[in-house]
Protein backbone atom coordinates (compact mmCIF):
# COMPACT_ATOMS: atom_id res chain seq x y z
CA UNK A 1 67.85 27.61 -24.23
CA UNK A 2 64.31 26.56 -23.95
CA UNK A 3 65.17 22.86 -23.51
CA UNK A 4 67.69 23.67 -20.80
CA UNK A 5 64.70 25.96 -18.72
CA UNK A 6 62.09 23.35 -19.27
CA UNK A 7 64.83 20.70 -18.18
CA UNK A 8 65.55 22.75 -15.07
CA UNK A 9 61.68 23.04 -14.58
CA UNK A 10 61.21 19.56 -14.23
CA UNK A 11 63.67 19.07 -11.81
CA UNK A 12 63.08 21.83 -9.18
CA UNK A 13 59.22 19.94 -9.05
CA UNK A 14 60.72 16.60 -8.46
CA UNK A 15 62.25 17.73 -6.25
CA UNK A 16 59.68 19.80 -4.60
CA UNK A 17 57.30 16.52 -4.86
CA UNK A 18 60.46 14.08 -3.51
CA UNK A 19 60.86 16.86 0.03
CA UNK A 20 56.99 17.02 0.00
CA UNK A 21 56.88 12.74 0.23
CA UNK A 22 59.71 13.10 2.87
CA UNK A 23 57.70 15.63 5.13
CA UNK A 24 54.73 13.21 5.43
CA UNK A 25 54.27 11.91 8.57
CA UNK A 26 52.11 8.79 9.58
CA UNK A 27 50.01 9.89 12.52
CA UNK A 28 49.99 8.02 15.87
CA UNK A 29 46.78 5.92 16.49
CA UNK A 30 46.39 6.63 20.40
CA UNK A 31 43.56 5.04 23.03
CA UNK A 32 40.80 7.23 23.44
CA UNK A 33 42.49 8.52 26.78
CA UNK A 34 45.42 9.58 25.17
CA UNK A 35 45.97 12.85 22.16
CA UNK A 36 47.83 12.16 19.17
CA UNK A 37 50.20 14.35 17.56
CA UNK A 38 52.48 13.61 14.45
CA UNK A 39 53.89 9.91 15.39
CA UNK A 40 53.24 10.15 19.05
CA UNK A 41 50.82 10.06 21.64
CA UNK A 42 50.53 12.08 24.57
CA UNK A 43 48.66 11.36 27.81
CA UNK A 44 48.17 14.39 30.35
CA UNK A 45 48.14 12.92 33.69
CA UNK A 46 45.91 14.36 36.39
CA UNK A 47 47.94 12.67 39.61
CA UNK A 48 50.34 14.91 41.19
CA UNK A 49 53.64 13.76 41.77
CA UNK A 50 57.25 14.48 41.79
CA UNK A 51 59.23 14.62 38.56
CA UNK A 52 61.28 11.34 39.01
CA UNK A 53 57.81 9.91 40.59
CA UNK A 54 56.30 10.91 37.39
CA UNK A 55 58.98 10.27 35.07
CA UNK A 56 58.36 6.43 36.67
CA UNK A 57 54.96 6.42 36.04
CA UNK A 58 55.03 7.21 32.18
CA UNK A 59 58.29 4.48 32.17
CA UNK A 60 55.93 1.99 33.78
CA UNK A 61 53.39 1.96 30.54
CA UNK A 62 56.23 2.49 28.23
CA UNK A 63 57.01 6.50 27.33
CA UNK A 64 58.46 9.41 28.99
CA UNK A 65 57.78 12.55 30.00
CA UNK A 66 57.05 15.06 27.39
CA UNK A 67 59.05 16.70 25.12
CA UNK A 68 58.77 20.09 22.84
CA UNK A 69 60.98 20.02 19.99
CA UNK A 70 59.50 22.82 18.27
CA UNK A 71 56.63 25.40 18.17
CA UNK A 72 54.38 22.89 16.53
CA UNK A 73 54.44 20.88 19.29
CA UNK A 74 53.92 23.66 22.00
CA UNK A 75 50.77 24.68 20.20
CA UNK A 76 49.39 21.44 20.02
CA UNK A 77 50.16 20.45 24.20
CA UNK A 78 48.77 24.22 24.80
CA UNK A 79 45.49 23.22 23.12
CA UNK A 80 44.92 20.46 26.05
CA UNK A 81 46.33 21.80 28.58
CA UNK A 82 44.89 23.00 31.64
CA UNK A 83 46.38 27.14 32.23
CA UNK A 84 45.40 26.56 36.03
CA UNK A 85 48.14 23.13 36.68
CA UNK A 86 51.98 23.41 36.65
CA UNK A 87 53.06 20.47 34.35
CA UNK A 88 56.24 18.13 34.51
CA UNK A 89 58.33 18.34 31.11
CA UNK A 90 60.89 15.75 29.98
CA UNK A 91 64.09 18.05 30.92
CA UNK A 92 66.73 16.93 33.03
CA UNK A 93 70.78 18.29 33.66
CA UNK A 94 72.56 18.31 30.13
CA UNK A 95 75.39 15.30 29.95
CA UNK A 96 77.69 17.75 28.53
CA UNK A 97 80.24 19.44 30.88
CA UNK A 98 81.29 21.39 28.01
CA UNK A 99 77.85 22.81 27.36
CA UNK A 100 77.24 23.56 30.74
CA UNK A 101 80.81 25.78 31.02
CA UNK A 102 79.95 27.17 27.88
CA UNK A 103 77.83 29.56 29.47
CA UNK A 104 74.86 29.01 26.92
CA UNK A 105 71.84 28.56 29.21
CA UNK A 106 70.25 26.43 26.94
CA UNK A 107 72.92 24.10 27.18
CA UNK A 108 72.00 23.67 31.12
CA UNK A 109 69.26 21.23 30.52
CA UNK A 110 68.42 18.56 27.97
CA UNK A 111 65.63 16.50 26.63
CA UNK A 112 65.56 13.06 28.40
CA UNK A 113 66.98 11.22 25.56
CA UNK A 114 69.97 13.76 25.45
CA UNK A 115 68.47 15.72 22.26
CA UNK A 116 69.26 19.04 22.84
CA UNK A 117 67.06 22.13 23.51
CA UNK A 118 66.18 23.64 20.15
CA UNK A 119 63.11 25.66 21.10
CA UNK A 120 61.93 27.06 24.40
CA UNK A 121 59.73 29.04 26.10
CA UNK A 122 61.16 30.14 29.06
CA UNK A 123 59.78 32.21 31.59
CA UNK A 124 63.35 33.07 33.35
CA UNK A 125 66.38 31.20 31.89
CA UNK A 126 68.19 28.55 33.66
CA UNK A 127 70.13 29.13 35.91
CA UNK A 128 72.99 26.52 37.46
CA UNK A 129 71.63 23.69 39.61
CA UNK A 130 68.79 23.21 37.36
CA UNK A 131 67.52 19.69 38.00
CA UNK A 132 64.50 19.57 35.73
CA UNK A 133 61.61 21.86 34.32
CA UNK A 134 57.85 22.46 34.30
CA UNK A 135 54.93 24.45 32.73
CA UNK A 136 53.78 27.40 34.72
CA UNK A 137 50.38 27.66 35.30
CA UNK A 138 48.77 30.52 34.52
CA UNK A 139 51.85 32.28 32.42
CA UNK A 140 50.84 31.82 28.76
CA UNK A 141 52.25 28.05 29.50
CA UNK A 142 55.64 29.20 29.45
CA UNK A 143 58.63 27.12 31.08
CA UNK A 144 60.35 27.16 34.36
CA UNK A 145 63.54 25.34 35.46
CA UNK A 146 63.97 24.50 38.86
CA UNK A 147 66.37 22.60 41.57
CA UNK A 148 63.24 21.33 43.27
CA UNK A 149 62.12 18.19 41.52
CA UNK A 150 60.32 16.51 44.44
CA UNK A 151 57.50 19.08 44.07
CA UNK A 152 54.45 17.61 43.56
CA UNK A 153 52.72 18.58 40.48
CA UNK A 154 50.46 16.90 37.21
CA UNK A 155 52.88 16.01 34.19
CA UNK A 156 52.52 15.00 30.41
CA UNK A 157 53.44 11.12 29.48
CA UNK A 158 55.00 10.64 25.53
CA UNK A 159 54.56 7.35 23.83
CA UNK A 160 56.44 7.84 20.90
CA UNK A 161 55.17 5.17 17.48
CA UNK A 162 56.87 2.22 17.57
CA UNK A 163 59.43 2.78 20.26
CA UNK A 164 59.77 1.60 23.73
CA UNK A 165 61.61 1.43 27.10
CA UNK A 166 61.56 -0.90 29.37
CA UNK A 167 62.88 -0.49 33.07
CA UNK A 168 64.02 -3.79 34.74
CA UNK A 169 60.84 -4.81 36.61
CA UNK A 170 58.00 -3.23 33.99
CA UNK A 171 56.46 -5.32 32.01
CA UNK A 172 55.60 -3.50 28.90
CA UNK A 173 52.96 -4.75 25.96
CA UNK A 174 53.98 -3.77 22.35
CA UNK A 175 50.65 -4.50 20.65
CA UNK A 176 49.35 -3.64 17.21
CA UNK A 177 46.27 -3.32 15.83
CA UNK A 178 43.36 -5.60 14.36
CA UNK A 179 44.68 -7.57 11.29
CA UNK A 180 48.59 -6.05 12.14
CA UNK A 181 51.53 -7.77 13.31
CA UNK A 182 54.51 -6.94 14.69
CA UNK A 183 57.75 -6.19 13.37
CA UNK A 184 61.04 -5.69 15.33
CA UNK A 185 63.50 -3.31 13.67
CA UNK A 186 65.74 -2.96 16.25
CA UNK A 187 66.72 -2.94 20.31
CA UNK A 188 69.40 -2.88 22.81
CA UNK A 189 69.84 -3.86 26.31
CA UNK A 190 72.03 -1.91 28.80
CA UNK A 191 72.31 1.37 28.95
CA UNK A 192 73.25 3.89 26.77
CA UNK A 193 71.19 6.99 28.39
CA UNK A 194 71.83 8.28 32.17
CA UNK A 195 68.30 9.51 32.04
CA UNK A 196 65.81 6.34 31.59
CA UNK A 197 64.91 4.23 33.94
CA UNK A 198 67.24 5.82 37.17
CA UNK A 199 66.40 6.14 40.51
CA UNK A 200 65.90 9.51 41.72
CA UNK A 201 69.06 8.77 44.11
CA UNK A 202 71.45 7.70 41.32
CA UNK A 203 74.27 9.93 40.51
CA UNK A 204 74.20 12.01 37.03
CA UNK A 205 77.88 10.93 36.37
CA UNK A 206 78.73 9.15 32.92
CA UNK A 207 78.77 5.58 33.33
CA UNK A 208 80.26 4.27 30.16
CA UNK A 209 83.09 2.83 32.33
CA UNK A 210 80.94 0.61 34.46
CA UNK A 211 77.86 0.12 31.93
CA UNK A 212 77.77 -1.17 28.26
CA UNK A 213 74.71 -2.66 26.02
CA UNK A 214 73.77 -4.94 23.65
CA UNK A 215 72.01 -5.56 20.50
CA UNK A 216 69.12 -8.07 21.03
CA UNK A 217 67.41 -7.26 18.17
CA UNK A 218 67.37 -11.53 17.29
CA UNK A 219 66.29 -12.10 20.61
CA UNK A 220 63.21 -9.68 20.45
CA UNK A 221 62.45 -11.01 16.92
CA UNK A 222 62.36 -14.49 17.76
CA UNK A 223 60.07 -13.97 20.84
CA UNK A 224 57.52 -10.70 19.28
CA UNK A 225 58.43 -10.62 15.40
CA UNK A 226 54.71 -11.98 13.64
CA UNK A 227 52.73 -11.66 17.20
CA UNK A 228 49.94 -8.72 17.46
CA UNK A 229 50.43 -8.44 21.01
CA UNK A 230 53.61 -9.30 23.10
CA UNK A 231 54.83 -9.35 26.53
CA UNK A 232 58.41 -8.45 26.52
CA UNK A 233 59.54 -8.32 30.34
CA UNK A 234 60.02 -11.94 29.67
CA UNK A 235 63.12 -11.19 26.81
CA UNK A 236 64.87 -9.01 29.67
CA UNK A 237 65.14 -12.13 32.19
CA UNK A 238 67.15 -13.60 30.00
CA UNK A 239 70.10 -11.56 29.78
CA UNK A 240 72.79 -10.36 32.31
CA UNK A 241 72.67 -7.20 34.16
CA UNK A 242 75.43 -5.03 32.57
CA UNK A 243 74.96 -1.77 34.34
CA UNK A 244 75.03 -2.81 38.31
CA UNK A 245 75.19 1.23 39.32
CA UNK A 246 71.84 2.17 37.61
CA UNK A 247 70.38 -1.11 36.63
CA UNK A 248 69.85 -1.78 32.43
CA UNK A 249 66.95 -0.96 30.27
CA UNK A 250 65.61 -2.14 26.98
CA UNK A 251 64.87 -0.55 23.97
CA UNK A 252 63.03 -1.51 21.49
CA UNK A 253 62.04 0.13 17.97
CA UNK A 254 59.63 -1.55 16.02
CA UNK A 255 56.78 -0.96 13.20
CA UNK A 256 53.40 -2.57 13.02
CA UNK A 257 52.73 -4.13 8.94
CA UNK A 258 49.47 -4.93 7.49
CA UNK A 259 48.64 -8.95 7.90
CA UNK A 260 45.26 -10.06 8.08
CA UNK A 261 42.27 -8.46 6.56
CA UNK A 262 38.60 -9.16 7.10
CA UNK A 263 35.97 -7.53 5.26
CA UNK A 264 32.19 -8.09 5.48
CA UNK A 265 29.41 -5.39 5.89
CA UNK A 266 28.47 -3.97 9.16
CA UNK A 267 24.76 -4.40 9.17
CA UNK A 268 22.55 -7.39 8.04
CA UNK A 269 19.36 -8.68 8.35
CA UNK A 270 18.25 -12.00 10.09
CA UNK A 271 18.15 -15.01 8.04
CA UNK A 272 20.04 -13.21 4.78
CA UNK A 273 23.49 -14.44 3.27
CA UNK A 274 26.45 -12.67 4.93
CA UNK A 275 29.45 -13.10 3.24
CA UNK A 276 32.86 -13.14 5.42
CA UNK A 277 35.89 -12.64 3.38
CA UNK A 278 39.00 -13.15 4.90
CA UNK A 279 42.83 -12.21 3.34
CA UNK A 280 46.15 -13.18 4.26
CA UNK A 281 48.21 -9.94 3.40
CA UNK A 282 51.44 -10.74 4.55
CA UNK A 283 54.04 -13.53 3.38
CA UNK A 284 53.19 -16.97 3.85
CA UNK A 285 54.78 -18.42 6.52
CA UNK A 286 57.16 -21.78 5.86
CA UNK A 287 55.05 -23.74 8.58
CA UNK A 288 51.25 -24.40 8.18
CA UNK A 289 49.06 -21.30 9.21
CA UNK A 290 45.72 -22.22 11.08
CA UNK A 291 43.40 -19.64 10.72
CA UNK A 292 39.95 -19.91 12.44
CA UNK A 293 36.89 -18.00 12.44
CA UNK A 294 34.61 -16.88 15.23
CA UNK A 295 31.00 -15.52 13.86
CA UNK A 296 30.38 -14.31 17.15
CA UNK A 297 27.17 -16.28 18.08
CA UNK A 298 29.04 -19.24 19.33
CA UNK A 299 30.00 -21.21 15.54
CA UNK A 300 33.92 -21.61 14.98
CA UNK A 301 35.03 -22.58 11.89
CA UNK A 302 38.15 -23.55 10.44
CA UNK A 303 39.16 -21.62 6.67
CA UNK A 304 40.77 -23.38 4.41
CA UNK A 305 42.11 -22.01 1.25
CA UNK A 306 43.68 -23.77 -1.89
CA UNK A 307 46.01 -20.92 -2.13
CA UNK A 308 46.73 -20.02 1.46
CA UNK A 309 45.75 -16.47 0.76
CA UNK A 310 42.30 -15.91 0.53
CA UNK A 311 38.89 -17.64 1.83
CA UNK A 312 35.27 -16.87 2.38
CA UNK A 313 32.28 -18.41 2.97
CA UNK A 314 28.05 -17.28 3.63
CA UNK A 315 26.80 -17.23 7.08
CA UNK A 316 23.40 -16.45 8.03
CA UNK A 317 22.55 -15.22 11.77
CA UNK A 318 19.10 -16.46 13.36
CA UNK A 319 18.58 -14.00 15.77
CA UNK A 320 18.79 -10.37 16.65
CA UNK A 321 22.02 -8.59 18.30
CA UNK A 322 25.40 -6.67 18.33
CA UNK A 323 28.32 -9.40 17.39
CA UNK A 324 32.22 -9.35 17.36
CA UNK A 325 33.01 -11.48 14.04
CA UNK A 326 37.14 -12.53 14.53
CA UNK A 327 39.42 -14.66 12.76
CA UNK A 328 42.80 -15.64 14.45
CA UNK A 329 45.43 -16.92 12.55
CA UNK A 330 48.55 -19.07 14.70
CA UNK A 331 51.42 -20.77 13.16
CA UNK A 332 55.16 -21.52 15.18
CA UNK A 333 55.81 -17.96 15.03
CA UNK A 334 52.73 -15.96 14.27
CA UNK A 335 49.77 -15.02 16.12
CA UNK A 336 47.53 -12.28 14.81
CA UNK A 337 43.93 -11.55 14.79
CA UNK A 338 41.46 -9.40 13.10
CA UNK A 339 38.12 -8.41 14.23
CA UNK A 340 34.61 -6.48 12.99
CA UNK A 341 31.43 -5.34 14.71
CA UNK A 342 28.07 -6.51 12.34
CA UNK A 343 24.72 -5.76 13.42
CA UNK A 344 22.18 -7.72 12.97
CA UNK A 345 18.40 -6.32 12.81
CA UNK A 346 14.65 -7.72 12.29
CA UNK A 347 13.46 -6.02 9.15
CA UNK A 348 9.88 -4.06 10.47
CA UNK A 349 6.83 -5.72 8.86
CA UNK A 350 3.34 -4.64 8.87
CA UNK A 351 2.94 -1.30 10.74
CA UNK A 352 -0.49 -0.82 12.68
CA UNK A 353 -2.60 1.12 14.87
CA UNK A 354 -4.07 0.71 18.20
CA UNK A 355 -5.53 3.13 19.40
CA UNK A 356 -6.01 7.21 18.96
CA UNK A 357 -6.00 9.34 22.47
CA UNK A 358 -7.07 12.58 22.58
CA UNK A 359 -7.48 14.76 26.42
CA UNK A 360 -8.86 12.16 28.45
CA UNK A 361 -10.96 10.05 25.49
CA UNK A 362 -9.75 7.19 23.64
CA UNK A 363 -10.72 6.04 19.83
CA UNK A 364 -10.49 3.14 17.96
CA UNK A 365 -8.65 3.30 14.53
CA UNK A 366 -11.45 3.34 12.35
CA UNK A 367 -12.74 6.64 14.55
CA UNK A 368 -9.87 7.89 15.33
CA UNK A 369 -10.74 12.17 16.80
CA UNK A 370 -8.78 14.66 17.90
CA UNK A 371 -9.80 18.52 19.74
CA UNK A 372 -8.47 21.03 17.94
CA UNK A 373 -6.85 22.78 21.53
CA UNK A 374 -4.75 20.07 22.13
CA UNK A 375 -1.89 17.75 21.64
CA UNK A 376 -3.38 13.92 20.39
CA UNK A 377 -1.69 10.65 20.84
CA UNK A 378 -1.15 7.82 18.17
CA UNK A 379 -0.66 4.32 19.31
CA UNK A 380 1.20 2.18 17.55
CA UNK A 381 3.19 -0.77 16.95
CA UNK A 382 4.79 -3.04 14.23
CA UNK A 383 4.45 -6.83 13.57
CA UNK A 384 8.58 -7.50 13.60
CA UNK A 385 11.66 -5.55 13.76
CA UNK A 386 14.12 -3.73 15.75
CA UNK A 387 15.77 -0.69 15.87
CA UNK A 388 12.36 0.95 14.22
CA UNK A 389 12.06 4.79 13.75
CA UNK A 390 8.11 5.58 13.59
CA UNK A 391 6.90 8.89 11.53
CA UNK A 392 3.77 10.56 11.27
CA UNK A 393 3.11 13.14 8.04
CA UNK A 394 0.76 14.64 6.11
CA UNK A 395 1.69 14.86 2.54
CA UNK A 396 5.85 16.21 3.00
CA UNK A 397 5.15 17.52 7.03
CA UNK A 398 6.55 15.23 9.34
CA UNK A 399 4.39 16.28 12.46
CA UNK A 400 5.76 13.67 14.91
CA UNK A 401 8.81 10.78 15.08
CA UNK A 402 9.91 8.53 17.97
CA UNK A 403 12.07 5.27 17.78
CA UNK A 404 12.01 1.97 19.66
CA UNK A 405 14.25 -0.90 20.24
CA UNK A 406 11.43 -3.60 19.77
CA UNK A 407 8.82 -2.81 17.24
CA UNK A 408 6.20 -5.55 18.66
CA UNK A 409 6.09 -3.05 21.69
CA UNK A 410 3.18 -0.65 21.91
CA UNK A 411 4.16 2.99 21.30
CA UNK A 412 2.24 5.97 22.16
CA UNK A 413 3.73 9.17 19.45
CA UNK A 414 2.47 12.64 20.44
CA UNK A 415 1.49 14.85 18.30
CA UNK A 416 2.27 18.54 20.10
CA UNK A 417 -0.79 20.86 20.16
CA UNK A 418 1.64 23.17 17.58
CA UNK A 419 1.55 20.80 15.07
CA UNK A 420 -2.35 20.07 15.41
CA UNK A 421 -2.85 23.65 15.06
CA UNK A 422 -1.18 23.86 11.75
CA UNK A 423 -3.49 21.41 10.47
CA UNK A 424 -6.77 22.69 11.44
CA UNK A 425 -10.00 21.53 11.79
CA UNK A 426 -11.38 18.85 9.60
CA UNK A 427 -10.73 15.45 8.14
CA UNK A 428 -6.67 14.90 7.41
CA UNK A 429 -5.43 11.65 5.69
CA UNK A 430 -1.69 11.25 7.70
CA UNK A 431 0.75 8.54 6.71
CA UNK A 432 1.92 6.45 9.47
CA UNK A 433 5.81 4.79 8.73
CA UNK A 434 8.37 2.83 10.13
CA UNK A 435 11.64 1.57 8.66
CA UNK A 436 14.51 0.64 10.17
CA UNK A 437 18.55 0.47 8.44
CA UNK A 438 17.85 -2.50 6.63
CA UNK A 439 13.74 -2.35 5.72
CA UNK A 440 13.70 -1.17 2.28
CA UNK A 441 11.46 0.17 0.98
CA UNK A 442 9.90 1.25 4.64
CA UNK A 443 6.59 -0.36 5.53
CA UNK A 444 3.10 2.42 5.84
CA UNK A 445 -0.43 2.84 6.14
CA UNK A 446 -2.63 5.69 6.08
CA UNK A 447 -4.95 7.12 8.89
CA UNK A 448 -8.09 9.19 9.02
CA UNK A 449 -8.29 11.99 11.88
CA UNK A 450 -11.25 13.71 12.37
CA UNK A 451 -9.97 17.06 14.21
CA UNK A 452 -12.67 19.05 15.90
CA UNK A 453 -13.35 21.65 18.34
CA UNK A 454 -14.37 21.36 21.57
């Protein structure tokens, strides 16, 4: 009896574990323009146009209007959205005559892709002759359907991961990225929704007599398949039109895999060893792969590897700056390229002191006064570095801080008449610092002030 519970244990938290691994979803990685939500990544668009107008513009960059599946996803679009604008949504006239007779007002409108209209938030419900549907402003973001579609309004664009239409005429960019490379799972061309990619003056009657489609998944492969970034317009020129009436589409569904990985750190000093490792993730291709590596500062090399899989090699940078470190590999059917920001920084050497202001009198170092009233200024400056944050403390107080691109560059650090009235009068021995990320330990010196009153 105990066996059998402890059996039947075991396999209610498999399978708890197994739908918990099924619910995961990989997260869309959007431009910084754009909001990401589950595996898509929504764009709210401040023009004002009409719904076919705008339903063109999200086709022309490869999505769609928006669409709410769920609650999750009305929550999320509410959290952006402005409560003052009316907003486009992806719903247009169900295909269905029978769900339109049925008298289910639900059933009156669809999602673009023909999905049907599981959740809602309706203001009013639908009523017949509804063309298409918006957010109303200021209602709690609730929904409106309406017969007027050439009403002028702001709208939500969907890029959904790896999946895109293209209209005849758009030229569309599937791109992956750093160190990924495309791969095509699937696409058609023709037409299989009334929907994507119409006119505003084409009829909403089915057109399966007079259109068909075709799979050109081969054909997408053989042009994209390997690539990071690819231009697929040019796949559509080659194939017939097939739906004359409404003009043909392609779709195309596709993933983005792992390929190329470079690794080095991010931040470096001149003149040390900085080792660039670079790794071939993917499977080798049957041709020869060239990879070659750009350290930014105008070197190329080419990497070689006994293996094919994995080379490195020690560069050293001579000079200060910000550089873009890339390796690009090409063979017959792959191009794909990785890239990483380093920094490289003078380390700060030998700190030292100018001069000491205080009110309108000046000191040398070895003299250096300040009045007791008022705030007193430290000059100083570093032999090399860049990047350098200065201190000023006594014992654990910091009393003043400032940074500088160029250490070599005079620097005047206050130190506020708060701060000199915390120390007091009298002699105070104050350290004087300055480090930068890659001066270690930090480079010091100590200072006498003699603070007095006036």
């Amino acid at each position: 009896m105990c066996t059998a519970i402890l059996h039947i244990l075991i396999l209610l938290t498999l399978n708890c574990q197994s739908s918990a691994e099924n619910k995961k979803e990989i997260t869309a990685t959007c431009p910084w323009y754009q909001r990401a939500f589950r595996s898509s990544c929504f764009e709210f668009v401040g023009l004002e146009l009409s719904f076919y107008s705008a339903q063109h513009w999200c086709e022309e960059r490869g999505g769609h209007l928006a669409f709410i599946p769920n609650k999750d996803a009305q929550y999320f679009l509410e959290r952006h959205l402005d409560s003052e604008n009316d907003m486009w949504l992806g719903l247009a006239p169900s295909s269905s005559s029978n769900q339109q007779n049925s008298g289910n007002v639900e059933g009156l409108l669809s999602w673009l892709d023909g999905s049907p209209v599981t959740y809602s938030k309706w203001l009013s419900s639908p009523q017949p002759g509804a063309a298409c549907a918006n957010i109303v402003r200021n209602s709690g973001f609730q929904w409106k359907a309406t017969g007027n579609c050439n009403k002028k309004m702001h709208f939500i664009c969907q890029f959904a991961s790896g999946r895109r239409i293209v209209c005849s005429g758009h030229n569309t960019t599937l791109q992956c990225s750093s160190g990924q490379m495309l791969i095509i799972d699937g696409g058609f061309y023709g037409r299989k929704n009334i929907n994507f990619c119409r006119s505003r003056f084409s009829s909403l009657t089915s057109t399966k007599d007079e259109c068909g489609w075709i799979d050109v998944v081969d054909s997408i492969k053989a042009h994209c398949q390997g690539r990071q970034v690819c231009q697929i317009a040019e796949v559509m020129k080659s194939f017939g039109e097939l739906c004359p009436p409404t003009r043909s589409y392609l779709a195309v569904h596709y993933h983005c895999k792992e390929g190329l990985a470079l690794s080095m750190k991010n931040m470096s000093a001149v003149s040390d060893d900085v080792i660039i490792r670079v790794k071939w993730l993917a499977q080798l291709p049957q041709e020869t792969l060239v990879c070659m590596l750009n350290t930014g500062d105008g070197h190329i090399f080419h990497l070689h590897s006994p293996d094919g899989l994995e080379s490195s090699m020690v560069y050293k940078y001579t000079h200060q700056n910000t550089f873009v470190v890339a390796v690009e590999c090409t063979s017959s059917n792959i191009h794909i390229k990785a890239q990483k920001i380093i920094t490289i920084q003078q380390p700060v050497t030998e700190i030292g002191v100018i001069k000491c202001y205080s009110g309108n009198m000046s000191f040398c170092e070895t003299n250096c006064k300040a009045l007791y009233e008022g705030a007193f200024q430290i000059q100083l400056e570093v032999k090399a570095g860049t990047n350098v944050v200065y201190r000023i403390q006594r014992s654990d107080n910091l009393l003043a801080g400032m940074s500088a691109v160029q250490g070599n560059i005079p620097l005047n650090i206050t130190v506020t008449t708060e701060m000199v009235q915390e120390l007091g009068p009298g002699c105070h021995n104050l350290t004087l610092s300055a480090f930068n990320m890659i001066t270690f330990p930090e480079v010091s010196r100590d200072l006498q002030v003699n603070q007095q009153h006036t």
